[in-house]
Every structure is written in C-alpha cells, then in structure tokens.
C-alpha atoms as a PDB file:
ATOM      1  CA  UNK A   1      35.964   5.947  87.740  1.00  0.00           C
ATOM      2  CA  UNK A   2      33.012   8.116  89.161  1.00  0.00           C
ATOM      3  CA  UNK A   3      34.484   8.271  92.278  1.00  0.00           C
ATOM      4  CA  UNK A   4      37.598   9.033  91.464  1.00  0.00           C
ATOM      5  CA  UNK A   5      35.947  12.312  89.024  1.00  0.00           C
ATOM      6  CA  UNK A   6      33.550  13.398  91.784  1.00  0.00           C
ATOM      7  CA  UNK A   7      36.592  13.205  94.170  1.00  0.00           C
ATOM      8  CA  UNK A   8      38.339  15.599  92.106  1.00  0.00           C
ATOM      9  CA  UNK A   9      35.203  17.846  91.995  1.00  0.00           C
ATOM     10  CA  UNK A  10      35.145  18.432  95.598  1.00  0.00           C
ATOM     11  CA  UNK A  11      39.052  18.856  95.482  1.00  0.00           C
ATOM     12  CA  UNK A  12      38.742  21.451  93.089  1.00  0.00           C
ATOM     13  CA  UNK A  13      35.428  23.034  94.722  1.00  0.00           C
ATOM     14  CA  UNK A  14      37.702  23.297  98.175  1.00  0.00           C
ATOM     15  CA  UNK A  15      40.471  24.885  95.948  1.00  0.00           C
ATOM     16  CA  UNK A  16      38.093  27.459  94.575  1.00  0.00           C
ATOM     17  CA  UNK A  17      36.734  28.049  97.998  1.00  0.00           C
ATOM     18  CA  UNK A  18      39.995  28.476  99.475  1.00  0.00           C
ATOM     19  CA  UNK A  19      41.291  30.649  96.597  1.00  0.00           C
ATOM     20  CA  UNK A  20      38.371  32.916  97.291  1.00  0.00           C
ATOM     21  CA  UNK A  21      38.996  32.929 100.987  1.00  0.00           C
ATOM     22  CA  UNK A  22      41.280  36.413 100.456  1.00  0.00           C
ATOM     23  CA  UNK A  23      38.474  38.057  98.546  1.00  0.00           C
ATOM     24  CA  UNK A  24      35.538  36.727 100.859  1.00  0.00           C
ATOM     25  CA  UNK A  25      37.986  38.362 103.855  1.00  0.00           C
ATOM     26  CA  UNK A  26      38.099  41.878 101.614  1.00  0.00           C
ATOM     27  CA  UNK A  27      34.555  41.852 101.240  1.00  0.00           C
ATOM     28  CA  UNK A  28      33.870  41.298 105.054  1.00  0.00           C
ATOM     29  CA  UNK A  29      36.393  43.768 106.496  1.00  0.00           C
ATOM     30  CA  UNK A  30      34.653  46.425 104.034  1.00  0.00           C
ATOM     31  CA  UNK A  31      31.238  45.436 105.294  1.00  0.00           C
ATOM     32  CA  UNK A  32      32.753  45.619 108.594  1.00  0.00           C
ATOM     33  CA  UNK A  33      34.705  48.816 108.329  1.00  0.00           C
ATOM     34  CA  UNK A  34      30.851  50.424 106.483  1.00  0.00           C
ATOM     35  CA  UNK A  35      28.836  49.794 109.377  1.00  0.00           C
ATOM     36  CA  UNK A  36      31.196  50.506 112.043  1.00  0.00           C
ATOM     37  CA  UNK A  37      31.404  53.934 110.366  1.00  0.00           C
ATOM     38  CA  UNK A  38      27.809  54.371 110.080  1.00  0.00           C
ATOM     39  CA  UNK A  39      27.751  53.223 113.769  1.00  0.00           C
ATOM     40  CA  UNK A  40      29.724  55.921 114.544  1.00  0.00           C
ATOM     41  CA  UNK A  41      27.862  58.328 111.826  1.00  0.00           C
ATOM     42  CA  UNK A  42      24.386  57.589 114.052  1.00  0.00           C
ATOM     43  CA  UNK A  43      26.147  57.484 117.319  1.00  0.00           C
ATOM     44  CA  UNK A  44      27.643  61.403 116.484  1.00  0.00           C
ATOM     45  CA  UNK A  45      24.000  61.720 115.347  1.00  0.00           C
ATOM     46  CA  UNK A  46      22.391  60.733 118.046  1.00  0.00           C
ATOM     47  CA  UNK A  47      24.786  62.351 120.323  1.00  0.00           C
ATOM     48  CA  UNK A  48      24.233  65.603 118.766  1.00  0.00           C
ATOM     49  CA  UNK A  49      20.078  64.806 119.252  1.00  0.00           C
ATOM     50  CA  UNK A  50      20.521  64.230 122.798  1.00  0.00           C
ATOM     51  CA  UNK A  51      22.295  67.877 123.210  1.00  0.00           C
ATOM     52  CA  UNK A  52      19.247  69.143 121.496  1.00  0.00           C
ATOM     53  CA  UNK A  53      17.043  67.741 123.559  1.00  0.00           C
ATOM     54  CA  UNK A  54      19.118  68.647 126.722  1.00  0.00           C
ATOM     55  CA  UNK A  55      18.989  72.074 125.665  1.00  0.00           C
ATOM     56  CA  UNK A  56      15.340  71.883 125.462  1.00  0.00           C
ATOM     57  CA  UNK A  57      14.329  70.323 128.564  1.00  0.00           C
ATOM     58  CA  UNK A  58      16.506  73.119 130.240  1.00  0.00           C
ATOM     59  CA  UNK A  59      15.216  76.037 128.218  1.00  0.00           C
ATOM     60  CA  UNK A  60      11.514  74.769 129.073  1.00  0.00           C
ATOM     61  CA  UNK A  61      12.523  74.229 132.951  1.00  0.00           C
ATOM     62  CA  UNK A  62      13.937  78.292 132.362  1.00  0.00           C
ATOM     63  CA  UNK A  63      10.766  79.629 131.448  1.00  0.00           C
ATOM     64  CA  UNK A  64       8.519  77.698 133.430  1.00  0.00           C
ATOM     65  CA  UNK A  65      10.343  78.873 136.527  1.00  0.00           C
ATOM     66  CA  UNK A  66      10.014  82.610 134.872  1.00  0.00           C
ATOM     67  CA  UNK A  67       6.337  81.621 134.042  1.00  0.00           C
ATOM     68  CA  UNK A  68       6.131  80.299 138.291  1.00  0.00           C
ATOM     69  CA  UNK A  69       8.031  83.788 139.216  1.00  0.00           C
ATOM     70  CA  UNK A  70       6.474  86.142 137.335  1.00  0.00           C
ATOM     71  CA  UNK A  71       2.373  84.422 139.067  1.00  0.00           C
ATOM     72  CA  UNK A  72       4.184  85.197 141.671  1.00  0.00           C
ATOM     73  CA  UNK A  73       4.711  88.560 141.150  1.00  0.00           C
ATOM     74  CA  UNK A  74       1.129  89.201 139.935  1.00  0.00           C
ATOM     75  CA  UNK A  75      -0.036  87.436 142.823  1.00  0.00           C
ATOM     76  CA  UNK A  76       1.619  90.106 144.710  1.00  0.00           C
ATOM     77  CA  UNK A  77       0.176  93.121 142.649  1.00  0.00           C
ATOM     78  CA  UNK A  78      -2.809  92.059 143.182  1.00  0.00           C
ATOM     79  CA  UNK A  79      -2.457  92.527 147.261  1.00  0.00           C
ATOM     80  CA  UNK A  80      -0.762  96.214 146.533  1.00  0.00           C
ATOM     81  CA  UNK A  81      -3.928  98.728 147.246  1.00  0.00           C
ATOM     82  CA  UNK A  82      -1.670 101.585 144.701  1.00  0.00           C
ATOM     83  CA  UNK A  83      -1.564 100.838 140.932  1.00  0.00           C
ATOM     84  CA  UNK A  84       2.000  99.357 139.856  1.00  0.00           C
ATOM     85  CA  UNK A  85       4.241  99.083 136.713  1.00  0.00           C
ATOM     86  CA  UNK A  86       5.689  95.291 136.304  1.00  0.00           C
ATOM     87  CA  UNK A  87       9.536  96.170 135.043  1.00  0.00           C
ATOM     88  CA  UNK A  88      12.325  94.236 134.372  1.00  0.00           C
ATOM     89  CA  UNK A  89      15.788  94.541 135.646  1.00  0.00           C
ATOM     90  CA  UNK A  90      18.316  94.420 132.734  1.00  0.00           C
ATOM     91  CA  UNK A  91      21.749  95.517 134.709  1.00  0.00           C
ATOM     92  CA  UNK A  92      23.410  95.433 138.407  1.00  0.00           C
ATOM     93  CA  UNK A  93      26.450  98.224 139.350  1.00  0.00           C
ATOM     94  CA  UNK A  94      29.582  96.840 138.804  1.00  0.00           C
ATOM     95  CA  UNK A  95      30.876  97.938 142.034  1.00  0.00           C
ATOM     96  CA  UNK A  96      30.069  95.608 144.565  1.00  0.00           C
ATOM     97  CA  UNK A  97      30.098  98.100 147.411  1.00  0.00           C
ATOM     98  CA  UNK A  98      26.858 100.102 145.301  1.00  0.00           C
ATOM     99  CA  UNK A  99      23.777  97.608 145.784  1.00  0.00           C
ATOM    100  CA  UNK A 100      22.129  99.387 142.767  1.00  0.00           C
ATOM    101  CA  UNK A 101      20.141  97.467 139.661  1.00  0.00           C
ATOM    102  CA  UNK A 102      18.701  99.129 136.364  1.00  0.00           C
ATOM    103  CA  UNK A 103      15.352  98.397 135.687  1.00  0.00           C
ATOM    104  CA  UNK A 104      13.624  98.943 131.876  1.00  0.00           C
ATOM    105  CA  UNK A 105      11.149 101.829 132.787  1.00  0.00           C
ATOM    106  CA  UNK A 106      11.732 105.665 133.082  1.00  0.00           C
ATOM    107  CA  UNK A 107       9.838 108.464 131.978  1.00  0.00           C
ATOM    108  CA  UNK A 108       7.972 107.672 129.586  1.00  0.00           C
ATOM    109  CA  UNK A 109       6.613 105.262 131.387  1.00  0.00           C
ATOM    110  CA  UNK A 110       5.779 108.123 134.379  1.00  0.00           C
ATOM    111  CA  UNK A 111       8.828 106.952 136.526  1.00  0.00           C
ATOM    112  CA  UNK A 112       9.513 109.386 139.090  1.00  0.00           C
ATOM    113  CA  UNK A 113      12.452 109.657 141.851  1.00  0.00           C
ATOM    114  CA  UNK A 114      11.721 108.467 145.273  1.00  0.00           C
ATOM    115  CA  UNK A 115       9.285 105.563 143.287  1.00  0.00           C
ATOM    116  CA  UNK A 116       9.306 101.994 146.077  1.00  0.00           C
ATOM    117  CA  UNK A 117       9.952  98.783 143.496  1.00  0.00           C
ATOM    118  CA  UNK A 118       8.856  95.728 145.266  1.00  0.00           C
ATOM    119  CA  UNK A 119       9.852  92.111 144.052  1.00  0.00           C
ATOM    120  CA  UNK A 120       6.808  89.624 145.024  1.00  0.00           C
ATOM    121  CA  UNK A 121       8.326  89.015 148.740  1.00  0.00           C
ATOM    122  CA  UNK A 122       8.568  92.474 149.697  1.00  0.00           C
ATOM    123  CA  UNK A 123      10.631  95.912 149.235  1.00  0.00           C
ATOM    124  CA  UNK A 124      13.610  95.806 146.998  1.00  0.00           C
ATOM    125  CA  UNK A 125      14.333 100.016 147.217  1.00  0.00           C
ATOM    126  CA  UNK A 126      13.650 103.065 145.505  1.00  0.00           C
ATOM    127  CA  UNK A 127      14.042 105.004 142.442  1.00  0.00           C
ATOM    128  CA  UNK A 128      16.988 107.338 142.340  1.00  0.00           C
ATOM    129  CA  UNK A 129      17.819 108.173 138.750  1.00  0.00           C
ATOM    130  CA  UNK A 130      15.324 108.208 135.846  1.00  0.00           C
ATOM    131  CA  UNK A 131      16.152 108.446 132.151  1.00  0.00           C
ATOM    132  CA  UNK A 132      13.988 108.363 129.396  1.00  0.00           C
ATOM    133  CA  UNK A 133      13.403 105.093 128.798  1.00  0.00           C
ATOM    134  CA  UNK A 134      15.473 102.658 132.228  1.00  0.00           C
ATOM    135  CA  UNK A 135      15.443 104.238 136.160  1.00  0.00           C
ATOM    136  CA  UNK A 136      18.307 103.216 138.600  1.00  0.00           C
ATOM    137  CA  UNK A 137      17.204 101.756 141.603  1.00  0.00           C
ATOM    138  CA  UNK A 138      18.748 101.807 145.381  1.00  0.00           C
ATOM    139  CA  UNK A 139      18.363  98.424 147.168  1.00  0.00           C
ATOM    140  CA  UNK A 140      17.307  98.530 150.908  1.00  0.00           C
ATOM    141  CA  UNK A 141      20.355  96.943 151.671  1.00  0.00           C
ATOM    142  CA  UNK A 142      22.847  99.617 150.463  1.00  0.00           C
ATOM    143  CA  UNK A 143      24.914 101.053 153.155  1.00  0.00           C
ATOM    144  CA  UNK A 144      23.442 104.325 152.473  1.00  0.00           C
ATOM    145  CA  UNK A 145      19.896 103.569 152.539  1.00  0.00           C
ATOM    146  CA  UNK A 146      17.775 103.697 155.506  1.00  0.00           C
ATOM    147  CA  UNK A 147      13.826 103.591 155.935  1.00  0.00           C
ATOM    148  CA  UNK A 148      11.342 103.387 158.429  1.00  0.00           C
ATOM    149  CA  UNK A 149       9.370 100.285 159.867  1.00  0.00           C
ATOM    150  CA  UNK A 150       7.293  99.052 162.203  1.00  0.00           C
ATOM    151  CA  UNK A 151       7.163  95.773 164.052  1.00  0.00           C
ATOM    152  CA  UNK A 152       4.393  93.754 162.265  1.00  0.00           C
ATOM    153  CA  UNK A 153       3.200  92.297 165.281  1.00  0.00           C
ATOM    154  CA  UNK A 154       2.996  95.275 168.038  1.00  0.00           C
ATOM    155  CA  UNK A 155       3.180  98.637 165.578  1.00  0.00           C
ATOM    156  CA  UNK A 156       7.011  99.442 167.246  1.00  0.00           C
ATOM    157  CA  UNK A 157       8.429 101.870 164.950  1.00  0.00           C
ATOM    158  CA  UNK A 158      12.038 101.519 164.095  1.00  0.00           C
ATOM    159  CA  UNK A 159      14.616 102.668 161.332  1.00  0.00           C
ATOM    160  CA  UNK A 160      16.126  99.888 159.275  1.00  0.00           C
ATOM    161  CA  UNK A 161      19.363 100.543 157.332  1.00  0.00           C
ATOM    162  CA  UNK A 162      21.547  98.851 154.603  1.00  0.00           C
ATOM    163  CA  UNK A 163      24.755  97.275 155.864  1.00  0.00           C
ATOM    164  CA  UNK A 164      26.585  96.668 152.445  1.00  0.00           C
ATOM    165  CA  UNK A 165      25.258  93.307 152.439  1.00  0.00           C
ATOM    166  CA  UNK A 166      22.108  91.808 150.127  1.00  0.00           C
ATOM    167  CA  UNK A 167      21.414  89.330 152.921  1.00  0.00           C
ATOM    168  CA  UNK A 168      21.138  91.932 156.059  1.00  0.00           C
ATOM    169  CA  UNK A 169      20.031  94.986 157.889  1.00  0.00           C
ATOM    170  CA  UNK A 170      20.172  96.330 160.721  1.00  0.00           C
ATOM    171  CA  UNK A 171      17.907  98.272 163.366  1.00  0.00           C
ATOM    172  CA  UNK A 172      19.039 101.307 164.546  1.00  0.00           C
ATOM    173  CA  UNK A 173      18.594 102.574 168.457  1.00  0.00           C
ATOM    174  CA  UNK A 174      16.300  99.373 169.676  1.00  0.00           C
ATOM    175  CA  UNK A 175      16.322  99.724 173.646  1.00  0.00           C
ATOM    176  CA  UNK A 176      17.264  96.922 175.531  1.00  0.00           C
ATOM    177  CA  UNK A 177      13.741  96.420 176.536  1.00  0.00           C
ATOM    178  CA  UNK A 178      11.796  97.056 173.558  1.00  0.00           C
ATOM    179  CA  UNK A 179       9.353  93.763 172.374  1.00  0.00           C
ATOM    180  CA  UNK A 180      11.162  92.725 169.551  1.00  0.00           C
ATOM    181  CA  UNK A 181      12.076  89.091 168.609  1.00  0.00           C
ATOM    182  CA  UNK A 182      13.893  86.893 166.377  1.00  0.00           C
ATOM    183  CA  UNK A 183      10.687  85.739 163.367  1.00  0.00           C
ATOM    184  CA  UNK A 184       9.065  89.286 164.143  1.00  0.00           C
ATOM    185  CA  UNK A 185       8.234  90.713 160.324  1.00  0.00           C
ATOM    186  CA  UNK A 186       9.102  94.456 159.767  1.00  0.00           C
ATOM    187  CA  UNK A 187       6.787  96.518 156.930  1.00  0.00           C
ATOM    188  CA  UNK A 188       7.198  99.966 156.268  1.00  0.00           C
ATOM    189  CA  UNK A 189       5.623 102.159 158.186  1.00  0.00           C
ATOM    190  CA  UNK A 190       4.718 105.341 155.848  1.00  0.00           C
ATOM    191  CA  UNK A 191       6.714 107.727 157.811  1.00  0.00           C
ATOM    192  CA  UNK A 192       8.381 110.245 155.625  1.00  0.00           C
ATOM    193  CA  UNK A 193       6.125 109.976 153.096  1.00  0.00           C
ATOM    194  CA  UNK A 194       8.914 108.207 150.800  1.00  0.00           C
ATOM    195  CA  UNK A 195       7.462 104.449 150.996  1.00  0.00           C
ATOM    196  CA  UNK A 196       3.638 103.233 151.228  1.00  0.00           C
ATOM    197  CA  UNK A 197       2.884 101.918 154.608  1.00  0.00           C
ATOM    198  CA  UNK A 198       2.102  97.991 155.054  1.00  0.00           C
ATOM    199  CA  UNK A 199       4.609  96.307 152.561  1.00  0.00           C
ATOM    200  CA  UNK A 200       6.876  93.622 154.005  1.00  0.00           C
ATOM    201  CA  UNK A 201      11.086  94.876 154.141  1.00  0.00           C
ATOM    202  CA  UNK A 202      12.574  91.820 156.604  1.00  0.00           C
ATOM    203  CA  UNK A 203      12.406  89.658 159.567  1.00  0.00           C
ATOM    204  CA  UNK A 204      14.591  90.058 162.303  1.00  0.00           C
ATOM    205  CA  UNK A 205      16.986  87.005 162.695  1.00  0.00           C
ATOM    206  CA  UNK A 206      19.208  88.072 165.730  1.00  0.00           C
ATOM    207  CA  UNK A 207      18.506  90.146 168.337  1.00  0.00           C
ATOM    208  CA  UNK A 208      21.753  90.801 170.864  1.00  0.00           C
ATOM    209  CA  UNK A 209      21.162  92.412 174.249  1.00  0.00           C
ATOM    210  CA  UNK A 210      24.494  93.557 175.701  1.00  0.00           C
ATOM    211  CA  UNK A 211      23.778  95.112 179.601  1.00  0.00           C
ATOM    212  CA  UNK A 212      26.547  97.224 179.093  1.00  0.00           C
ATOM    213  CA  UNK A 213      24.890  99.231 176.183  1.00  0.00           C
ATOM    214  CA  UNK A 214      22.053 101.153 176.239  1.00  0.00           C
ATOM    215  CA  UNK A 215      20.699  99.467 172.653  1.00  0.00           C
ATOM    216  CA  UNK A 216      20.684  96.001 171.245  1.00  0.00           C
ATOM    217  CA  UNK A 217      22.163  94.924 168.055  1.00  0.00           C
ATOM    218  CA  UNK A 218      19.306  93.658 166.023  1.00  0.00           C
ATOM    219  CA  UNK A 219      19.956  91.865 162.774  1.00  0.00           C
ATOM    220  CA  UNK A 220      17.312  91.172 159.806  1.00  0.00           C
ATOM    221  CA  UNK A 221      17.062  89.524 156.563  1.00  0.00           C
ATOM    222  CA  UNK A 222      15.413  91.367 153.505  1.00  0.00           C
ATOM    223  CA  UNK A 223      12.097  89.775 152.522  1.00  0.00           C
ATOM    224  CA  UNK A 224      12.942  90.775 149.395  1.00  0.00           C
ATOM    225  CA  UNK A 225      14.888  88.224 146.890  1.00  0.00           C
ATOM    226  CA  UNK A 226      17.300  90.796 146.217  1.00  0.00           C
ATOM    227  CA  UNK A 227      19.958  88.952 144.136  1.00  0.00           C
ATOM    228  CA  UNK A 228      17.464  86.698 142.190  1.00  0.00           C
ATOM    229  CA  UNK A 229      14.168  88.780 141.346  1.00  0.00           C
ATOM    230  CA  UNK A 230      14.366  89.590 137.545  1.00  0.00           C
ATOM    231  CA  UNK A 231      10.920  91.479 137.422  1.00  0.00           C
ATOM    232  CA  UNK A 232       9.431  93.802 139.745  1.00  0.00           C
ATOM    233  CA  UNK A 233       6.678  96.049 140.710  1.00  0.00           C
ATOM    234  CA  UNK A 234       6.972  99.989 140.368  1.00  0.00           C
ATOM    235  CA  UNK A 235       4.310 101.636 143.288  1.00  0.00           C
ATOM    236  CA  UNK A 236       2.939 104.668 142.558  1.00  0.00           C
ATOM    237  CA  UNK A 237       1.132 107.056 144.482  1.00  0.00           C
ATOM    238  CA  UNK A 238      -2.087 108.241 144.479  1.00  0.00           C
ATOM    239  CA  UNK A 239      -1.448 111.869 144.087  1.00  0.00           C
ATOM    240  CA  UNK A 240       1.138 111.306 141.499  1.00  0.00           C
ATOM    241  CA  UNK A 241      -0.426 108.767 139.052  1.00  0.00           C
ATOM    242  CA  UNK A 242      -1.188 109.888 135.647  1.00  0.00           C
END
C-alpha cells in the first residue's frame, strides 16, 4: 500500500513538473531575451566609449604634434638675429594659381608691407596686404615672386623665382659653368633690401646643363613647409621696429 501511494506521489510530482514545463520555458526566454538586451545595451555602450576614447587619443596626438611644431618654430626664433612676431595662418586663396595665405596679424600688431614670414625650415614669403587686424602673405613659390640668393656653400648670387608650384623654384640665368650642385642650400642674400640676409629659401634638386644653351635649368625645393606650416615667424627690421 505504501508503495503503491508513494508511486503515485512521484507520478503526480512528474505531472506538476511537466505542467510547469511551459511556464519554466516563459520564464527562461524572458531571462534570455533581458540579458541579451542588456548585452546589447552595454555593447552600444561600450561602443559609444570606445569612440570617445578614439577621439581622444587623436585629439591628444593633434596637439602634441602642434605642441612638437610650434618648439620647432621657437627653436627657430631663437637662431633669427631680428626680433619676430609668431602668427598664425587662418586662410589660403581659393585660386590655386595665387600661392597666397592670411595670417592673424596686421597693424596693430606693427605689420608692415614687404615684412619676410619664415616657417621654422626657412622663408615662406612676404607681406603684401595689411589690414587692421590679418596681413596677406605672397609665398616664394608664386609665379610672380622672385628674390635673391646666394649659394650657401661658395656665396654665388642668384635670383630664385616662383613657378606656380609649392614644391619648386627655379634659378634664373645660371651659366653653364657656374659651381652649383644638386644638395647645395640657397639663403637669401640681402640684396634689395626686401629680405634679411642668411635665412634658408631651398636646395637645389636638379641641375640640367644643355651645350646648346648658354644657361642651365636649375630646379629647387622650398625649405620652407609651405602647405603644412600653421604658425610662423613675422621678421622685422631693425630700423622699422617699434
């Protein structure tokens, strides 16, 4: 008799179980379906975090390499004999064919026209509009710019002028037996009065002697970083500080 009663205990137990079974299923597929959404809900999170952080890492890689430029460029003050103005450029000329850039300093800041702006490699141009408060300045490589230079090495004195393109100029009238070579460095000589003497413009990269002509083609490469410098160095002279 107590067999047969707990026999039909654990019958009914397994029908209770069973009977439960669509409930038990309910309750796990909601578990389920909560932490697969706050999976997702921490994943999104997370996601969004890592963007963040991205964002970060490049902002602080931004500066620093502004913070690395701009040691650079006081670095390079420091080796300028004439007192300078640190300015920032804050626009380019649309046109492509004007190699011209607008820097954040003008009159009140004593800006005159004719002014040399170096970046800290070596001469970027000169100041050839001034307003109140920005200047305009004329890149060295602008096909209307020329200025004179000197061969670094053996004091040659030579006229280099823009060809229209931020990665050249050229030399004009170098004899075919003048010393000049591919590496030689090119400063501005004074002449003219327009630019201080001694600061670095380009080194000649290609130097083409044709027999037939009585001058070689000589090409050069601004020192200059003219389509990356974002501050630069305002020269003044002597006689016109203050």
């Amino acid at each position: 008799m107590h067999s047969l009663k707990k026999k039909s205990l654990d019958i009914t137990s397994q029908f209770y179980w069973v009977s439960d079974l669509p409930s038990k299923a309910e309750q796990w597929a909601d578990n389920r379906l909560v932490s697969r959404s706050r999976l997702l809900q921490e994943n999104n999170a997370l996601r969004s975090e890592n963007l963040v952080l991205s964002q970060k890492i490049l902002k602080n890689a931004a500066l620093e390499a502004e913070n690395f430029r701009l040691r650079q460029l006081l670095n390079a003050s420091e080796a300028v004999e004439d007192r300078v103005l640190i300015a920032e450029l804050i626009g380019v000329a649309p046109d492509p064919q004007l190699h011209k850039v607008i820097i954040n300093r003008g009159e009140v800041h004593g800006v005159y026209a004719g002014q040399a702006v170096l970046d800290a490699f070596g001469l970027m141009g000169q100041v050839v509009e001034v307003g109140e408060r920005y200047c305009v300045v004329l890149l060295v490589t602008d096909s209307t710019h020329a200025l004179p230079v000197k061969v670094n090495r053996n004091g040659v004195r030579l006229v280099a002028e823009g060809v229209g393109n931020l990665y050249e100029l050229k030399l004009r009238h170098v004899a075919n037996t003048l010393d000049i070579g591919v590496g030689d460095l090119l400063v501005s000589s004074g002449l003219g009065g327009r630019f201080p003497a001694g600061y670095p413009v380009a080194e000649v990269t290609e130097v083409t002697i044709d027999q037939g002509r009585a001058f070689a083609e000589v090409k050069a490469r601004p020192m200059a970083k003219l389509n990356r410098s974002r501050h630069v160095l305002l020269v003044f002279e002597r006689e016109k500080e203050g």
